[in-house]
Protein backbone atom coordinates (compact mmCIF):
# COMPACT_ATOMS: atom_id res chain seq x y z
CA UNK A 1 24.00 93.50 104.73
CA UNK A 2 22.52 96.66 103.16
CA UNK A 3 23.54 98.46 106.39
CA UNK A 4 27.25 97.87 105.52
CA UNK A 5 26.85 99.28 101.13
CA UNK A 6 27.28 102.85 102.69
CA UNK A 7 30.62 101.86 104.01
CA UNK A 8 31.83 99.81 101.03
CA UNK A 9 30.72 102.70 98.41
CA UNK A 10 33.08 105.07 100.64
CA UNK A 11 35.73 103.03 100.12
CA UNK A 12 35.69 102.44 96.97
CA UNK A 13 34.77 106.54 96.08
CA UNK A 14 37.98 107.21 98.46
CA UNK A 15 40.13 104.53 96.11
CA UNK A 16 39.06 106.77 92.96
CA UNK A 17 39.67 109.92 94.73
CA UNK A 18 43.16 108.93 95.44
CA UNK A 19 43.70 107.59 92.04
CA UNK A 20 47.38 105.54 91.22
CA UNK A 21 50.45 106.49 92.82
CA UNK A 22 52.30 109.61 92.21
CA UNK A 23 55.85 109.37 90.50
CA UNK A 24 58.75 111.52 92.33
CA UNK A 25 59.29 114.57 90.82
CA UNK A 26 62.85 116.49 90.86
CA UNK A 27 61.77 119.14 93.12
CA UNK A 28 59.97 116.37 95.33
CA UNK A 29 62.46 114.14 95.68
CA UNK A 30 64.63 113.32 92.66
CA UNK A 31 67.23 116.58 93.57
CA UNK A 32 67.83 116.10 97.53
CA UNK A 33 69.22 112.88 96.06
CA UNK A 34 71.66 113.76 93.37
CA UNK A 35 72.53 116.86 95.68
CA UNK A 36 73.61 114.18 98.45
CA UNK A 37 75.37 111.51 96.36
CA UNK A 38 76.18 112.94 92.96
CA UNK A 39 76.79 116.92 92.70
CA UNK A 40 80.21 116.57 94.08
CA UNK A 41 81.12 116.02 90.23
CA UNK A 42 77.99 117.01 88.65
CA UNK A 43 78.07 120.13 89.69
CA UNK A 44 79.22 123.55 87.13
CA UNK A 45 82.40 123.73 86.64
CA UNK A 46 82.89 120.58 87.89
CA UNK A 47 84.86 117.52 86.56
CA UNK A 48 81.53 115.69 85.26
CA UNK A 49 80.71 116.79 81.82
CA UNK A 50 76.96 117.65 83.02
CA UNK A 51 75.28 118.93 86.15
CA UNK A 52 72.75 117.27 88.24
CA UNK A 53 72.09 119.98 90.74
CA UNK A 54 70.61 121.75 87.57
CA UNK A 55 66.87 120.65 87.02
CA UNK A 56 66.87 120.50 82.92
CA UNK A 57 70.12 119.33 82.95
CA UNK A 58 69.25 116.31 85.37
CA UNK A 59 65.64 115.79 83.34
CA UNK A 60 67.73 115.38 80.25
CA UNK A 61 69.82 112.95 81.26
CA UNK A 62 67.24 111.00 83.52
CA UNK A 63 67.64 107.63 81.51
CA UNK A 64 71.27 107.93 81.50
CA UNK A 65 70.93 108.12 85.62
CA UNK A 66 68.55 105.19 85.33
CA UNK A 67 70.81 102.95 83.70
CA UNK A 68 73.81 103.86 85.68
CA UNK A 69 72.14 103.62 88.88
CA UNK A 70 70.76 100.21 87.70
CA UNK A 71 73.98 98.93 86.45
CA UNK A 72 75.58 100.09 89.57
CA UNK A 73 78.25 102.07 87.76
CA UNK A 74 77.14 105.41 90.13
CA UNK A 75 77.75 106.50 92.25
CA UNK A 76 81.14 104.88 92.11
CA UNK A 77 82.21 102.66 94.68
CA UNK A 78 84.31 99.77 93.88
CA UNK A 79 84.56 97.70 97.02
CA UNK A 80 82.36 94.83 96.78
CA UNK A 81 80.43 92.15 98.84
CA UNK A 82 82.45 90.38 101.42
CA UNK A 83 84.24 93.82 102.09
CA UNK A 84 83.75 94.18 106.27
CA UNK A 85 81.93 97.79 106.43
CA UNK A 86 83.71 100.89 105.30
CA UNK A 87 83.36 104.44 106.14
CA UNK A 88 81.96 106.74 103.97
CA UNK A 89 80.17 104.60 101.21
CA UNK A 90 78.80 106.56 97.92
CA UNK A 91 76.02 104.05 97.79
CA UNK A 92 72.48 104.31 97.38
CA UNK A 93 69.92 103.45 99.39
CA UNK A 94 67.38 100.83 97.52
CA UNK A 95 64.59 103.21 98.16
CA UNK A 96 66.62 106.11 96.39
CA UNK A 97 67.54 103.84 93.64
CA UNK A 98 63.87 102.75 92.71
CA UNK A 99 63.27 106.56 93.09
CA UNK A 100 65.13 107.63 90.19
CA UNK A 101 64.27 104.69 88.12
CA UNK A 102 60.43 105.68 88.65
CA UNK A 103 61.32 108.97 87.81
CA UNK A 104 62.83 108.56 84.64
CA UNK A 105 60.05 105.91 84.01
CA UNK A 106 57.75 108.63 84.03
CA UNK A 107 59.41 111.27 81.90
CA UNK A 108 61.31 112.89 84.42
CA UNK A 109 58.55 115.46 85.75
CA UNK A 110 60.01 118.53 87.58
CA UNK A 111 57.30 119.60 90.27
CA UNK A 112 56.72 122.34 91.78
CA UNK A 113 59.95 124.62 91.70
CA UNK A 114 61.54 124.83 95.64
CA UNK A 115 65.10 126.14 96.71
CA UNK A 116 67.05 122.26 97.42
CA UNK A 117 69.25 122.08 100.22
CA UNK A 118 72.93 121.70 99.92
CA UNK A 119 74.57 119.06 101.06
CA UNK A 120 75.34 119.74 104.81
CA UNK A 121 79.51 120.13 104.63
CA UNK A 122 81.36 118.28 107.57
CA UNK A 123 83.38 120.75 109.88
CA UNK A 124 87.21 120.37 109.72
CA UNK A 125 89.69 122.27 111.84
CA UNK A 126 92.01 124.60 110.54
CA UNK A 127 94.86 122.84 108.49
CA UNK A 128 97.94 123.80 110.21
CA UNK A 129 100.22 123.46 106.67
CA UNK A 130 98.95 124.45 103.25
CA UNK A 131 101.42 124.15 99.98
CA UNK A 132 100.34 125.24 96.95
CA UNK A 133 101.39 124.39 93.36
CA UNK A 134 103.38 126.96 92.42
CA UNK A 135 103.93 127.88 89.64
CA UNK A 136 100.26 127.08 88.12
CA UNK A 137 100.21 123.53 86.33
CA UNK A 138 98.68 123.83 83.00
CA UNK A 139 97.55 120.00 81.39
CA UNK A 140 98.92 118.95 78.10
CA UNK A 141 95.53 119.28 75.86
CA UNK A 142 97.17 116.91 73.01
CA UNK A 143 96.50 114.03 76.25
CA UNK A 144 93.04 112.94 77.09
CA UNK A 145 94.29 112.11 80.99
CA UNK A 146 97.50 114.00 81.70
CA UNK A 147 99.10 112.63 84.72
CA UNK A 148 101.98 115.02 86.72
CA UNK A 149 103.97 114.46 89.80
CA UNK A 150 104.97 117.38 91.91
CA UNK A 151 107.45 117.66 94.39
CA UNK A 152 105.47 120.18 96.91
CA UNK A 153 107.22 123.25 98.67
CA UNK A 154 106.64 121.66 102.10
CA UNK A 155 109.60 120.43 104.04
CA UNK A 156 109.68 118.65 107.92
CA UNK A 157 112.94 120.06 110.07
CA UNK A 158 111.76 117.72 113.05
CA UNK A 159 109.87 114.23 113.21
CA UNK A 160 106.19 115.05 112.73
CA UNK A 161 102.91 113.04 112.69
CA UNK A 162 100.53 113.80 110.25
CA UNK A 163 96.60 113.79 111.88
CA UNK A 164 95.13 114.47 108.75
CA UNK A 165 94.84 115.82 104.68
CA UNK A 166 92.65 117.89 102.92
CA UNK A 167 93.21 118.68 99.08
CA UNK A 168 91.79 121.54 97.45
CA UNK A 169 91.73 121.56 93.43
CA UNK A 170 92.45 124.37 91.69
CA UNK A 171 90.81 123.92 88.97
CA UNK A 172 87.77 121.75 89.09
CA UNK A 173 86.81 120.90 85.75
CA UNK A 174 90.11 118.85 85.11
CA UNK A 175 91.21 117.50 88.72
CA UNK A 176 90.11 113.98 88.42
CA UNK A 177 91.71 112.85 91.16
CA UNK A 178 95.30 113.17 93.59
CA UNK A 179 97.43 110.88 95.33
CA UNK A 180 99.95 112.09 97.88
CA UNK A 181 103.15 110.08 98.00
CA UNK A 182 105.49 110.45 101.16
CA UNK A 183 109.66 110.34 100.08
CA UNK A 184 112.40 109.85 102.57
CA UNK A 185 115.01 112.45 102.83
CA UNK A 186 117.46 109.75 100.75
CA UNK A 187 114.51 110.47 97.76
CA UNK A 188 114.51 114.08 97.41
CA UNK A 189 117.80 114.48 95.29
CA UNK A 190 116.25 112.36 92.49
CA UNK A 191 112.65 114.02 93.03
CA UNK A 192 114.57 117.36 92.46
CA UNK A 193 116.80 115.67 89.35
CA UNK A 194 112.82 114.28 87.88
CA UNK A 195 111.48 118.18 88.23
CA UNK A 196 114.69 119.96 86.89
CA UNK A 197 114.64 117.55 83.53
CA UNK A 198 111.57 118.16 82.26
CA UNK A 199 110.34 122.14 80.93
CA UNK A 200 107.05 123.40 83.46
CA UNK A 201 106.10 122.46 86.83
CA UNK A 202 106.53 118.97 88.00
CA UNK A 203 107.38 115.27 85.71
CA UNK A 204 104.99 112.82 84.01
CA UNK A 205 104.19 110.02 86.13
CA UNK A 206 101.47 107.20 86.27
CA UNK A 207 101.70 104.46 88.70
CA UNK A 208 103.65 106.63 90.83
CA UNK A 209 106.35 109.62 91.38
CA UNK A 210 108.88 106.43 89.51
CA UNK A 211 111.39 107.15 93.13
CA UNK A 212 111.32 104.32 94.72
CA UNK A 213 113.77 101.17 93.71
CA UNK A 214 111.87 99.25 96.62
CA UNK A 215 108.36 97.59 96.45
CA UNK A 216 107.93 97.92 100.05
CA UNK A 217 108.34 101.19 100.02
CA UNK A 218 105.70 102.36 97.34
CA UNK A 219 102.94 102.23 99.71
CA UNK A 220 103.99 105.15 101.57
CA UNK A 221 100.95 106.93 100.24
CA UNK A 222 99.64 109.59 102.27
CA UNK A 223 96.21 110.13 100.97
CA UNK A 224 93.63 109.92 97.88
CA UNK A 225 91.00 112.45 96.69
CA UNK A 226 88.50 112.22 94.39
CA UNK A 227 86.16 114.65 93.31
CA UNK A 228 83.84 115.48 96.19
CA UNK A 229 85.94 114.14 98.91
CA UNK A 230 86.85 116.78 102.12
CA UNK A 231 88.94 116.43 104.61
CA UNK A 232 90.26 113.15 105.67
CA UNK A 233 91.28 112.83 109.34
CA UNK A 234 92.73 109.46 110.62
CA UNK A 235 91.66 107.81 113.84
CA UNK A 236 91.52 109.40 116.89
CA UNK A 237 95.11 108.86 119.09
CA UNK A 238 97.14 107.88 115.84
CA UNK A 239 99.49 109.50 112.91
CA UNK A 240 101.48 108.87 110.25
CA UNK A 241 104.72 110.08 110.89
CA UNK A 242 106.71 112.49 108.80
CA UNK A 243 110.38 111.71 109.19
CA UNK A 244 112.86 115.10 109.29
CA UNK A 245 113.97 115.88 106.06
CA UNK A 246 110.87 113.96 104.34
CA UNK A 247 109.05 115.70 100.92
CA UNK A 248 105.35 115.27 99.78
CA UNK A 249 104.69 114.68 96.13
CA UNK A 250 101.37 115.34 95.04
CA UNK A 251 100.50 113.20 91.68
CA UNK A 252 97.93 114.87 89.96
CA UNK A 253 95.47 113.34 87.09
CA UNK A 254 94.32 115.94 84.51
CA UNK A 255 91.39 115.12 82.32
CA UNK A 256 91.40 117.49 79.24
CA UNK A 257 87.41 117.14 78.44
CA UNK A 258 86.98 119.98 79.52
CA UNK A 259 89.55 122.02 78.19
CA UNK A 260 93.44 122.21 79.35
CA UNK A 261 93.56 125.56 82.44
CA UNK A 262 96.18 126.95 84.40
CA UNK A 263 95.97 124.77 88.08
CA UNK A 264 97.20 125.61 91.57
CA UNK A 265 95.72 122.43 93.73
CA UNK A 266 96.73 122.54 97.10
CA UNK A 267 97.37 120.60 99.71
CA UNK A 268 97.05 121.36 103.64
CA UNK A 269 98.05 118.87 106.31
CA UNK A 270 96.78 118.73 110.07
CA UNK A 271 99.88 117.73 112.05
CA UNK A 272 100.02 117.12 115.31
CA UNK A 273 101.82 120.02 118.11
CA UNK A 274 105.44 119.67 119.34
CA UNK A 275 105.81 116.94 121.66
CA UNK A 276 102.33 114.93 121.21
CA UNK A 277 103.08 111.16 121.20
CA UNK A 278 100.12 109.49 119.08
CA UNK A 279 100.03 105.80 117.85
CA UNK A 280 102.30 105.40 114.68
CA UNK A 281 100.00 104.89 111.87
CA UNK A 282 102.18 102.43 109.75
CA UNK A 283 101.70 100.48 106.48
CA UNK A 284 101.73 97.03 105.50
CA UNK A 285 102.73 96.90 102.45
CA UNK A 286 101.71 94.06 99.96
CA UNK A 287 102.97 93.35 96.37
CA UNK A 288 102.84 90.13 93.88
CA UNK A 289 104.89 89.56 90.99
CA UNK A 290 103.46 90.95 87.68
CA UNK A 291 103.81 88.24 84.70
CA UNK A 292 101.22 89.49 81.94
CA UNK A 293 101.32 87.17 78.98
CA UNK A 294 100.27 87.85 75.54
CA UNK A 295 96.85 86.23 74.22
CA UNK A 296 97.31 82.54 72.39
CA UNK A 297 98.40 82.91 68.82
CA UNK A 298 99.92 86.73 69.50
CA UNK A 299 103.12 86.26 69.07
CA UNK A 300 106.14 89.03 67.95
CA UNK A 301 108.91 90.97 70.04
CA UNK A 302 106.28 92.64 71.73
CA UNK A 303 104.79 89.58 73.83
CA UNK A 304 108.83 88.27 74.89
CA UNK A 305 109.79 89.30 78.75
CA UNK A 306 112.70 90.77 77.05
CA UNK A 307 111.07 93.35 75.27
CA UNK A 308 108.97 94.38 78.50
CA UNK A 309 111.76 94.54 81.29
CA UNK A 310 114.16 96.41 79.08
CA UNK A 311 111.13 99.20 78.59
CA UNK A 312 109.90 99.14 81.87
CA UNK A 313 111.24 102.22 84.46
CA UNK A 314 112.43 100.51 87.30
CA UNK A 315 112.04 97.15 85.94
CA UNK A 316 114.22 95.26 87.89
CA UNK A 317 111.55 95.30 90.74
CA UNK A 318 109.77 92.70 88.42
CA UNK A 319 112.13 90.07 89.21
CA UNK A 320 112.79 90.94 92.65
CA UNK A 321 109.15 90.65 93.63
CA UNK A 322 109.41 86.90 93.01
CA UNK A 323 112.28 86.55 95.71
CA UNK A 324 109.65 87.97 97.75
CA UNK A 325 107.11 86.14 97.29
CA UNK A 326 108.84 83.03 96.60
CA UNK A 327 108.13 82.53 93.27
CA UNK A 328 109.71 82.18 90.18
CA UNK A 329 109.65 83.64 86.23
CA UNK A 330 109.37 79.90 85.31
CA UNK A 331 106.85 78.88 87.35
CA UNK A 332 104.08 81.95 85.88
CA UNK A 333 105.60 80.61 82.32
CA UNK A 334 104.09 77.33 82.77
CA UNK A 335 100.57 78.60 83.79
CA UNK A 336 97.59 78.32 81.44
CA UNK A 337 96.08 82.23 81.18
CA UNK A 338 93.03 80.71 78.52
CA UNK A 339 92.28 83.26 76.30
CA UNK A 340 94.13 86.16 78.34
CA UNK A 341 91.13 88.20 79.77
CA UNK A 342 91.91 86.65 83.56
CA UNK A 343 95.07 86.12 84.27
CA UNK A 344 95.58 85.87 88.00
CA UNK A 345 98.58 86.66 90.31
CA UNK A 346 98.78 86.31 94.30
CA UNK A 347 101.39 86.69 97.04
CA UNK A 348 101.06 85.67 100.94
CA UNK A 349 102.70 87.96 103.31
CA UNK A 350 103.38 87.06 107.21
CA UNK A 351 102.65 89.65 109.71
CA UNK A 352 105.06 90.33 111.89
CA UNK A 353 103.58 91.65 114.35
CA UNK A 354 99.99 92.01 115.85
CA UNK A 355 98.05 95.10 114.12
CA UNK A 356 94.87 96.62 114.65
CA UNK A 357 94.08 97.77 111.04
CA UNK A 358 92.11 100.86 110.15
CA UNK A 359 91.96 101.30 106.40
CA UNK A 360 93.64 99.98 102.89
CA UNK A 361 94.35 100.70 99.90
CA UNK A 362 94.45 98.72 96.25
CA UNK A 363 96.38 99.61 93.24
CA UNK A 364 97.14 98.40 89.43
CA UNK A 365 96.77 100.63 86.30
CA UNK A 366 94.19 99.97 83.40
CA UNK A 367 94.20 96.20 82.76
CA UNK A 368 93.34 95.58 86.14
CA UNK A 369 90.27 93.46 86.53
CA UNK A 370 89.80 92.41 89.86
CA UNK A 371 91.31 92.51 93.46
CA UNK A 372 91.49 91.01 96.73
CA UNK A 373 92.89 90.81 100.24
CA UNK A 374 92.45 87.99 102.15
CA UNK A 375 93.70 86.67 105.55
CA UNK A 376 94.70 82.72 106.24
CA UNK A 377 92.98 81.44 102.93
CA UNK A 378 91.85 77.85 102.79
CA UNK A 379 91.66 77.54 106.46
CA UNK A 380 88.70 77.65 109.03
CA UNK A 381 89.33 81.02 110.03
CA UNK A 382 89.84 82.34 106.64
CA UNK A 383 88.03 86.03 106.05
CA UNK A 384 88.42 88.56 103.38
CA UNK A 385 89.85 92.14 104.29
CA UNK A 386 88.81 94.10 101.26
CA UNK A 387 87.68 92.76 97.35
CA UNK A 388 86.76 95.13 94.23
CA UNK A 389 85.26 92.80 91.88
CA UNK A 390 85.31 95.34 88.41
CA UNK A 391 88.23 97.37 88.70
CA UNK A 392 88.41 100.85 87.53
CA UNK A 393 91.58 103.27 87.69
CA UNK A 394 89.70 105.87 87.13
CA UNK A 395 88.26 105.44 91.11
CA UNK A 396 91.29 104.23 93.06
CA UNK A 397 91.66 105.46 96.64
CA UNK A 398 91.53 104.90 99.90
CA UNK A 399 89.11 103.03 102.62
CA UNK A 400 88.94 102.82 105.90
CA UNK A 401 87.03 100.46 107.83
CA UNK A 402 83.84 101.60 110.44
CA UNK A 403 85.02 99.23 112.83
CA UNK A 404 88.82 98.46 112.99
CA UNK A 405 90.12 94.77 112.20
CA UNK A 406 92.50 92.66 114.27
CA UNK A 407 96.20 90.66 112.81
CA UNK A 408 97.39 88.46 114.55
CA UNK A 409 101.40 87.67 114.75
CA UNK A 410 102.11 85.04 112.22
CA UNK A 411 98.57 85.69 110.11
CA UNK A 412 99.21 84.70 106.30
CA UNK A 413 97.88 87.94 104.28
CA UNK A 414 97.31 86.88 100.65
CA UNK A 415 96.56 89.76 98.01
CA UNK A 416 95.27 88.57 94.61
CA UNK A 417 94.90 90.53 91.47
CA UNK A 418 93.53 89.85 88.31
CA UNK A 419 94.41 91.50 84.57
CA UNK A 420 93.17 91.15 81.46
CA UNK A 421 94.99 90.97 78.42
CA UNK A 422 92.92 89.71 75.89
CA UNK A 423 92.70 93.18 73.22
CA UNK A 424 93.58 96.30 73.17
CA UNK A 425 92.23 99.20 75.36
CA UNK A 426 92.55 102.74 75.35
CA UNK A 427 94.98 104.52 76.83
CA UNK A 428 95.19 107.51 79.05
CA UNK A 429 96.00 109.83 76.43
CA UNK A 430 93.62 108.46 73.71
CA UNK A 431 95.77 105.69 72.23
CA UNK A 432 95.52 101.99 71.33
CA UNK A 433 97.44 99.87 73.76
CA UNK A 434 97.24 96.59 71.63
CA UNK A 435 98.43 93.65 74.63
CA UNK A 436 102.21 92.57 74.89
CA UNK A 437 104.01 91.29 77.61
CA UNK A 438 103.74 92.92 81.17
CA UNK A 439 105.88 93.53 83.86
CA UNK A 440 105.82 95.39 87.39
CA UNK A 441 106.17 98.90 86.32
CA UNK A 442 104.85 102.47 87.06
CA UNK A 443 104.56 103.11 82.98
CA UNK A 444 101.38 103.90 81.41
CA UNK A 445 101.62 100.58 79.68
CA UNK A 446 103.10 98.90 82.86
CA UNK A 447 101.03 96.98 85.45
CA UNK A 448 100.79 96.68 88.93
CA UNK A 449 99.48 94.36 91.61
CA UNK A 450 99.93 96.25 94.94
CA UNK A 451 97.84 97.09 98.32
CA UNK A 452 98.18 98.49 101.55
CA UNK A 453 96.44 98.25 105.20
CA UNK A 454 97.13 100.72 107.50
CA UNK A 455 97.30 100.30 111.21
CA UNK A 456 98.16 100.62 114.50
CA UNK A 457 101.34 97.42 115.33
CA UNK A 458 100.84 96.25 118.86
């Protein structure tokens, strides 16, 4: 026994040496994080209203980072569980997450100052088409989130497929984000007529470039970008195939925050040489009637169907939906939406062929709550495509899927949305949007309930 005390005093001598655990510094740790997963906004002169790749900017806001990270609003990525794996993800790793809890836990200590390495950019080839907005774009500053639809110089003499996007903002502090919509030569007339009527560059839009007098042909969306996104290139063998005579309009969302500057965002495309067949990337497009109801005891004009188709752009799309999905006005009259905060609305769509799918896309505006795709519900082989639990318009885009899925002919597609009407919200420009009755539309105070997959028909 007394032979062993030497040992057990060592020990215990090498416990106190090494004394309790040391909490990550921002130097040590903390930065290589936010460098990998959050300075593509939080960067200067970027569309976040702080930096994080700036050490007494980050050690300020440390319990703001802990809470967000622990809430899981950021990074932000709305797909949720039950989504098959995506490419891509801006998630965090558990071990990075208890990182910068521990670090703002224990006052946010800097370390020892060290150069932190940028995040490593991903080579892309040489675009092979680059339009520019021209002239400069500069935001309304009387709107909080300006949103403008231009219809960009680029034009297609021949059939064309499309490999690839890559958008580069012009100026960073107010791009919060850009959709590229694809028109048919039949479109360009009234894209011209939208950009002659109003004074500066481009039109106001929202839920889209307001073109289109067809559901099914809304989804032809060429790409998203969100601050921090590169280039996109889709799968290897396939394109999306720009028809002769076909336009791009680029939708752009302003936020003001940070003051309203002259912007010249551009877009470059990676198309595919003369004569190089690829798989035609196509989309499936998938809509449901939109039938928002005012709250119990709101009544007025403002919560009658009347009063919302005869506002609503395009509005007639609201009742054709229903022949679509074989439903009826009646029918979503007669449902029970409780106190308004969840009211639901699904369609089932048949493919028509087999499809190997490679990515998807969701879309409503800002009482969206929730959405879902779905394939053969209520059956044995049921499975869920895609599902965002806590919408957020702020972070729509695009996803595409690490390994691709399979349709089968016949397979019953179901998308499901969910709205909430209870109160009013805020909206894009600052105002009160008190709740009234809602229809499909692509207004500000419209809604939507529509989603895409993208793939390869066999």
């Amino acid at each position: 026994m007394p032979k062993r005390l030497p040992l057990l005093v060592f020990l215990a001598l090498g416990s106190i040496a090494a004394g309790p655990a040391q909490p990550p510094t921002y130097y040590g740790e903390v930065a290589e994080i936010l460098q990998a997963n959050c300075a593509g906004c939080h960067t200067e002169g970027g569309i976040a209203p702080f930096p994080l790749d700036d050490a007494r900017w980050a050690r300020n806001m440390a319990a703001a980072i802990a809470d967000s990270v622990k809430q899981g609003r950021m990074p932000p990525w709305p797909p949720g569980e039950g989504t098959p794996p995506l490419k891509d993800e801006r998630k965090l790793s558990a071990s990075a997450k208890a990182a910068l809890v521990a670090w703002a836990e224990a006052g946010a200590p800097l370390g020892d100052p060290r150069p932190v390495a940028a995040k490593a950019a991903v080579p892309a080839p040489q675009p092979d088409l680059v339009a520019t907005l021209n002239p400069p774009y500069t935001p309304d500053d009387a709107l909080q989130d300006d949103y403008r639809c231009f219809l960009m110089p680029a034009t297609f003499d021949r059939d064309t497929y499309m490999t690839g996007y890559k958008i580069i903002p012009g100026d960073k502090r107010s791009v919060h984000h850009v959709i590229l919509f694809l028109i048919g030569p039949d479109m360009v007339e009234a894209a011209e007529a939208k950009d002659r009527a109003e004074p500066g560059p481009g039109w106001k839009c929202f839920g889209g470039p307001g073109l289109s007098s067809d559901p099914r042909n809304i989804g032809g969306i060429l790409g998203f970008w969100v601050p921090g996104g590169g280039a996109t290139l889709l799968p290897e063998g396939t394109g999306r195939l720009l028809r002769a005579g076909s336009r791009v309009v680029m939708q752009v969302h302003y936020n003001t925050a940070s003051g309203a500057n002259p912007d010249a965002t551009q877009m470059a495309l990676y198309l595919a040489p003369k004569g190089v067949q690829l798989k035609r990337l196509v989309g499936m497009t998938l809509a449901a009637p939109v039938e928002i109801r005012c709250p119990p005891g709101l009544t007025g004009e403002a919560c009658t169907r009347e009063y919302a188709r005869a506002r609503t752009e395009l509005g007639f799309i609201a009742d054709w939906i229903h022949l679509l999905c074989n439903t009826s006005i009646e029918g979503y009259a007669q449902r029970n939406v409780g106190d308004g905060s969840r009211q639901a609305t699904s369609c089932d769509w048949t493919a028509q062929s087999a499809m190997e799918v490679y990515g998807v896309t969701a879309h409503m505006h800002l009482r969206g709550v929730e959405f879902k795709v779905e394939v053969n519900p209520g059956t044995a082989g049921a499975r869920t495509l895609f599902y965002i639990p806590q919408w957020n318009f702020q972070w729509q885009g695009e996803y595409w899927y690490q390994t691709p899925l399979r349709l089968r002919q016949g397979d019953r597609v179901r998308v499901t949305c969910v709205h909430d009407n209870k109160s009013a919200i805020p909206g894009p420009g600052g105002e009160i949007l008190p709740p009234r009755y809602m229809t499909w539309g692509e207004g500000t105070t419209d809604e939507m309930c529509l989603g895409s997959l993208f793939g390869v028909r066999e």
